[in-house]
Structures are given as C-alpha cells and as structure tokens.
Protein backbone atom coordinates (compact mmCIF):
# COMPACT_ATOMS: atom_id res chain seq x y z
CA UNK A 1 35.45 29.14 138.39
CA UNK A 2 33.15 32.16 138.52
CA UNK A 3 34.52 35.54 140.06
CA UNK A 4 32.30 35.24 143.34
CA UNK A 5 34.09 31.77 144.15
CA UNK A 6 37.63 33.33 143.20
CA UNK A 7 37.15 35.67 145.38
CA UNK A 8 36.66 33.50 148.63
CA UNK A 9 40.13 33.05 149.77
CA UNK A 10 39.93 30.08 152.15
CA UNK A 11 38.18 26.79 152.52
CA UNK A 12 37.10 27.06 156.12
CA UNK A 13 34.61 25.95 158.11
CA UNK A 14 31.78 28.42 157.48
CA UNK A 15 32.11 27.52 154.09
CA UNK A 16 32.36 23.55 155.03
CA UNK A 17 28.91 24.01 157.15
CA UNK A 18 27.57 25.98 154.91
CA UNK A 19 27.83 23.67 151.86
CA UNK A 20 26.74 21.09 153.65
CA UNK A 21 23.09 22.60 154.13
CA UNK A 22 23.41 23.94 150.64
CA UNK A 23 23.46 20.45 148.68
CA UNK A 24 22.13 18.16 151.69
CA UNK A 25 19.43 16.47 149.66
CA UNK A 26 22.56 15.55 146.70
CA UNK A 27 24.72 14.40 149.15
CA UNK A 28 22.20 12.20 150.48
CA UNK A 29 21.69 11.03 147.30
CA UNK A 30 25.39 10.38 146.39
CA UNK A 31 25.67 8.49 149.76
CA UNK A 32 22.81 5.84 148.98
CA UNK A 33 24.62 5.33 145.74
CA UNK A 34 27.75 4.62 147.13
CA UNK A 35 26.32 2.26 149.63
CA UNK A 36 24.85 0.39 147.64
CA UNK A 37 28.12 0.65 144.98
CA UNK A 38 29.77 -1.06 148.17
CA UNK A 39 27.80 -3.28 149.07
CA UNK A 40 28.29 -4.54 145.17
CA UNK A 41 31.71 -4.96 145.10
CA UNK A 42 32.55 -6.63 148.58
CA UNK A 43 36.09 -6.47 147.69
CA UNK A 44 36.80 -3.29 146.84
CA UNK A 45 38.70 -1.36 149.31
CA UNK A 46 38.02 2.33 150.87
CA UNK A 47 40.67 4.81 151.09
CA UNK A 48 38.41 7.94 151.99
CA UNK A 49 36.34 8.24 155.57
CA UNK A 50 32.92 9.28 155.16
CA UNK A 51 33.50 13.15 156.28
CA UNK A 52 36.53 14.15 154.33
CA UNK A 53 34.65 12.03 151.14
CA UNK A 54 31.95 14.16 151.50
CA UNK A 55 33.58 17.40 151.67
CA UNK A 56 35.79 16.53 148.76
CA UNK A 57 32.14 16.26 147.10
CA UNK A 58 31.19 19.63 148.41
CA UNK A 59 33.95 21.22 147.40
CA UNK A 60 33.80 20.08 143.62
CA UNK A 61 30.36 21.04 144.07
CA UNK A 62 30.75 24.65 144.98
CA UNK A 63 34.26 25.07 142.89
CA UNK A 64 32.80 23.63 139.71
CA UNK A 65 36.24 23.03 138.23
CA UNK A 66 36.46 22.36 134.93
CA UNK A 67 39.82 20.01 135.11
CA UNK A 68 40.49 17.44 137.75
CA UNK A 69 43.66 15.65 138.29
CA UNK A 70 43.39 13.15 140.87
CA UNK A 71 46.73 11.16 141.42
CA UNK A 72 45.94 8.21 143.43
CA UNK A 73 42.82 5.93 143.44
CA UNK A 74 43.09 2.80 144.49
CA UNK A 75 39.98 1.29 143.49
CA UNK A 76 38.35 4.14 142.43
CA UNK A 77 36.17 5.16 145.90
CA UNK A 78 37.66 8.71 146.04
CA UNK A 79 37.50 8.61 141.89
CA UNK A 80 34.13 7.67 142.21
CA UNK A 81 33.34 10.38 144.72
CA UNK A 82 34.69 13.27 142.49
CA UNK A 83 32.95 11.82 139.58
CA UNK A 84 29.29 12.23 141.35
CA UNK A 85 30.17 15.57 142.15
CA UNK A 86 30.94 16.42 138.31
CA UNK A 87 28.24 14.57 137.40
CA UNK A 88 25.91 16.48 139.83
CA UNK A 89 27.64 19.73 138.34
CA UNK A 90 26.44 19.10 134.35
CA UNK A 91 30.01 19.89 133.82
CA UNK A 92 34.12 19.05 134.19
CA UNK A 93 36.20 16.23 133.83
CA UNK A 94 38.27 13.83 135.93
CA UNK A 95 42.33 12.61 134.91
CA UNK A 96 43.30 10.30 137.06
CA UNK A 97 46.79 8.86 137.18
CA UNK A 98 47.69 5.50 139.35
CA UNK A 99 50.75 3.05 138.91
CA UNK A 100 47.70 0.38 138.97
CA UNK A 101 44.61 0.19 137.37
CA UNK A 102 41.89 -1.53 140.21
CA UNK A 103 40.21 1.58 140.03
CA UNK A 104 39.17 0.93 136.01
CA UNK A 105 37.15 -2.25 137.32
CA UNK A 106 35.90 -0.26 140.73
CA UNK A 107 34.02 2.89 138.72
CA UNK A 108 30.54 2.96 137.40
CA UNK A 109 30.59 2.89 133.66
CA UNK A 110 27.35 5.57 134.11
CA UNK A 111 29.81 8.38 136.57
CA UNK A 112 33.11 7.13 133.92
CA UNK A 113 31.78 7.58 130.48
CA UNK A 114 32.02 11.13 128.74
CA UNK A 115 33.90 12.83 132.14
CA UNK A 116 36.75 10.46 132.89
CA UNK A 117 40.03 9.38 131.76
CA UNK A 118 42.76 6.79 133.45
CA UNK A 119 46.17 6.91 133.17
CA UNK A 120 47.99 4.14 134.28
CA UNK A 121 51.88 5.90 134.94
CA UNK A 122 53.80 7.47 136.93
CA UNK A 123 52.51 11.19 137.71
CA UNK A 124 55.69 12.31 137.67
CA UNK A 125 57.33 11.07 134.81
CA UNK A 126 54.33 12.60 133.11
CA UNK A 127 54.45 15.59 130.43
CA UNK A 128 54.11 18.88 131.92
CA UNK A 129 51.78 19.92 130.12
CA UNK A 130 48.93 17.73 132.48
CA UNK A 131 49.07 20.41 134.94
CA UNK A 132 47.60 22.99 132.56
CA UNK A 133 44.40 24.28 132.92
CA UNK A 134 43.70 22.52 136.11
CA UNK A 135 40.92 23.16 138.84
CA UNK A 136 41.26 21.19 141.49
CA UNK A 137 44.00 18.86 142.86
CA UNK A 138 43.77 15.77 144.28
CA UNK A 139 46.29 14.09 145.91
CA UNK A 140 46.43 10.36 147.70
CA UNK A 141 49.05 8.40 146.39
CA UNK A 142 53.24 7.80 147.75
CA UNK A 143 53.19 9.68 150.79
CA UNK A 144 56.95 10.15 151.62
CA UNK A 145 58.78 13.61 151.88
CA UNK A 146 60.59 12.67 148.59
CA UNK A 147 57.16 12.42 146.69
CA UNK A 148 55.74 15.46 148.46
CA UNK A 149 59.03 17.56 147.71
CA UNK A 150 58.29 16.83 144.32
CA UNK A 151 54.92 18.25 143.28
CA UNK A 152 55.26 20.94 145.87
CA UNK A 153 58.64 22.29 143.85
CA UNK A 154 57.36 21.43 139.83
CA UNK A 155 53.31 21.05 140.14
CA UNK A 156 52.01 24.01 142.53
CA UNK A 157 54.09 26.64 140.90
CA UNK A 158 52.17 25.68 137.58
CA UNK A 159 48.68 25.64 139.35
CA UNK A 160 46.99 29.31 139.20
CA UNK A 161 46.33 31.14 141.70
CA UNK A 162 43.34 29.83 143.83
CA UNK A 163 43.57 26.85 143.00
CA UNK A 164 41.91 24.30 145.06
CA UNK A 165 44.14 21.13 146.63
CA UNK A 166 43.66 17.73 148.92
CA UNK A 167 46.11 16.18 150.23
CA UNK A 168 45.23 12.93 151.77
CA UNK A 169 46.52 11.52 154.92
CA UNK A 170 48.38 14.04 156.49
CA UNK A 171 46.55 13.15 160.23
CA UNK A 172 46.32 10.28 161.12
CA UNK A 173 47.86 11.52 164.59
CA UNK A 174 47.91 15.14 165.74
CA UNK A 175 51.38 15.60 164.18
CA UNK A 176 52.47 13.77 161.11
CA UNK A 177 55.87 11.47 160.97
CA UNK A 178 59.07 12.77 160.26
CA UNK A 179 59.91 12.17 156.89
CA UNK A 180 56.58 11.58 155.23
CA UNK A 181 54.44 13.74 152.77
CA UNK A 182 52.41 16.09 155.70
CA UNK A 183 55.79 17.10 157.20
CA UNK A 184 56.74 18.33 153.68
CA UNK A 185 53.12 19.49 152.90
CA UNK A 186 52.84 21.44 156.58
CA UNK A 187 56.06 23.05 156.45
CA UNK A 188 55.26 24.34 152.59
CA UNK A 189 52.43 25.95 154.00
CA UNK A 190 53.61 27.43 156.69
CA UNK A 191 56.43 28.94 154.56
CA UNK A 192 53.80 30.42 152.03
CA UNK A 193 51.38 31.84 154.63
CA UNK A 194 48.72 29.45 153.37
CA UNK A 195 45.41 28.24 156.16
CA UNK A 196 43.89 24.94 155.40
CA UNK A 197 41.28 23.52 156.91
CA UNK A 198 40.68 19.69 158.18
CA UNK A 199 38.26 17.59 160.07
CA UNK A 200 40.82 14.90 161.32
CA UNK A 201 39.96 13.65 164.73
CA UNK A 202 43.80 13.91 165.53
CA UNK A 203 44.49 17.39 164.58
CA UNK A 204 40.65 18.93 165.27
CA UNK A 205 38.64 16.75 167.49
CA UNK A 206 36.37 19.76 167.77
CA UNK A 207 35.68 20.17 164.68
CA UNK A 208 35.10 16.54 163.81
CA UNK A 209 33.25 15.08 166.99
CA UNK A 210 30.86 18.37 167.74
CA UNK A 211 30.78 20.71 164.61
CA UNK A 212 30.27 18.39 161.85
CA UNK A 213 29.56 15.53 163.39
CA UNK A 214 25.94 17.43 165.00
CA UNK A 215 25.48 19.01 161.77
CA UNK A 216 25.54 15.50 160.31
CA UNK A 217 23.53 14.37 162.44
CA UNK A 218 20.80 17.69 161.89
CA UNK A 219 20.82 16.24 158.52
CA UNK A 220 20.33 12.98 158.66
CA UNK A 221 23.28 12.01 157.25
CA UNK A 222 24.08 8.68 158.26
CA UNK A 223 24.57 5.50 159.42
CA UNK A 224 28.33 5.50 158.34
CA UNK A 225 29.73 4.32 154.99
CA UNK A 226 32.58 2.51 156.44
CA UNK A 227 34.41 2.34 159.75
CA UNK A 228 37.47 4.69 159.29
CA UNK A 229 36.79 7.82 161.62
CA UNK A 230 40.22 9.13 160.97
CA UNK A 231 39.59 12.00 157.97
CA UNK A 232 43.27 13.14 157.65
CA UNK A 233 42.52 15.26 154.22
CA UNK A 234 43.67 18.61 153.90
CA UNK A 235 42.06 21.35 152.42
CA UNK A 236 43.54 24.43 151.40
CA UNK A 237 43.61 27.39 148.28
CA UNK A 238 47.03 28.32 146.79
CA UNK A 239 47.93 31.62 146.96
C-alpha cells in the first residue's frame, strides 16, 4: 500500500461512495462477467449479495494489496470477486484456504492462473508463517465464537497495522446471535476502539436502501446478481 492510502484511517462511507464513482465503468464490467459466469454454472452457489461483493471489489481496488488470504469460498463467487479486482489492479495475489475444494471447479482458469493459489486445510492448523506479509483479510468460513476467538487472539496481532479485514455475516439481523463469530468480532472491536463500516439492511437500513442503493441506481448498476439483499460484511482497518 502506498503512503496516501495508509494514511486514511477508516473505511467509511465517503470513501465507499466515493470509490464507487471512481471505478464505475470496471465494476460494470466485472458485473457482466459475473453474470454471465452464473448463468454458466447453474449450480454453483452464491455466498456474497451484490453490494457487499462489490465493495469487497472496491476495496481491493483502492488498497491494491499485494497478499490476499481469503479463508472461506465456497464455490469460489467471493474468490472470484477478489480475483477481478487483482486482475483489474495489474498486480497481487489471492491464498485461499477451504476444508473443500468446489471453489477449484467454480473459478475462471483466465482470473486463477498466475494470481491464485488453493489450499484445501484447515486455516488454523496452518503454519504461521501464512499470515506474513498480508494485505487484506478475508474472512467467510465457521462462524461460531470458538472460530472467531481464534483468529482474533493468534491472526490480527500478526497483521500490521492498517491492515484491511471482512468479516462475512455478522448481520443478518440488527444484532448478531449469542455465541456466534459477530458477537466475538463486535465485542473485539469495541474493546480496541476500532469503527467499521457495513451496508447490512439489518444493522444500516439507511445506508443500504437510500445511500447506496440511489447511488447504484445513478450508475446504472443493476438489475441484481442474485436475490440475497442481506449484505452482513464488515469492513474495518486494524489499528
């Protein structure tokens, strides 16, 4: 990361709104492609809504990381995502680490080849050493406090400063579950004075039914991808 985008300490939504009219005509782009992806592979199943999706994309887009770890994919729509956005960079590369492998058989071979690698395993039984020199954090996979409790106490304290994170379904309602990974994830927050930012319907109906969604709209960004409205990503910056 350069020192101009070091320096920003938040992902908020001027900088959401503001990407989004930045790289409108690539995220256009990357939408058509996944459409029609989709509509290839009838089976394959879609873990990401359309808005958080496309500000995962922006945010690769405007972080430039070098090093993604994505643990979680499915079958590769949120790998596939990240890849487009690396791809539209001219630069990084994608790790991704699963206890299955669907997502092998659900990523272009034209986003894979030169900028990603699978690892079928258990993230945390993992060497250390994965965390090193890493960008950007992904994270959609076992969502239960014992999970969260994990990378929050031996992955984040390896992650430098700034580093950029997404957690995946934290709200689905306006207030996660007891016991699951965004009571964990919330309360570590909290505790370390750190904003994120989200465009759940649950949590910031504001946000995602009038901000975004009009600015969207200005754009011409649509008809949707997929029916999930939900967007319960999390964005934040360590600190």
């Amino acid at each position: 990361m350069d020192n101009e985008t070091k320096r920003r300490p938040v992902v908020d939504l001027e900088l959401i709104r503001g990407l989004y009219r930045e790289h409108a005509d690539a995220l256009r782009s990357v939408r058509e492609s996944r459409r029609a992806h989709r509509a290839a592979h009838p089976s394959l199943k879609v873990q990401l809504d359309d808005v958080e999706a496309e500000i995962s994309y922006l945010l690769l887009r405007h972080f430039r990381p070098a090093k993604v770890v994505e643990i979680g994919s499915l079958h590769g729509w949120s790998t596939g995502w990240i890849l487009h956005a690396l791809k539209d960079n001219g630069t990084g590369i994608l790790i991704t680490m699963d206890l299955i492998d669907n997502a092998t058989s659900g990523v272009p071979k034209s986003l894979a080849e030169g900028r990603w690698e699978f690892r079928q395993c258990d993230a945390r039984n993992q060497p250390a050493g994965w965390a090193d020199g890493l960008d950007y954090l992904f994270i959609d996979a076992d969502h239960s406090a014992r999970f969260a409790r994990w990378y929050l106490r031996d992955v984040f304290p390896r992650l430098a400063k700034g580093t950029p994170v997404s957690v995946h379904d934290v709200f689905h309602r306006a207030k996660p579950l007891p016991f699951t990974e965004g009571v964990e994830v919330l309360s570590w927050l909290y505790l370390h004075a750190t904003p994120y930012f989200t465009a759940a319907r649950a949590k910031a109906p504001l946000v995602a039914r009038a901000e975004l969604a009009d600015l969207r709209r200005e754009l011409g960004l649509g008809p949707d991808l997929h029916h999930g409205r939900d967007n319960p990503m999390i964005y934040f910056r360590l600190r």
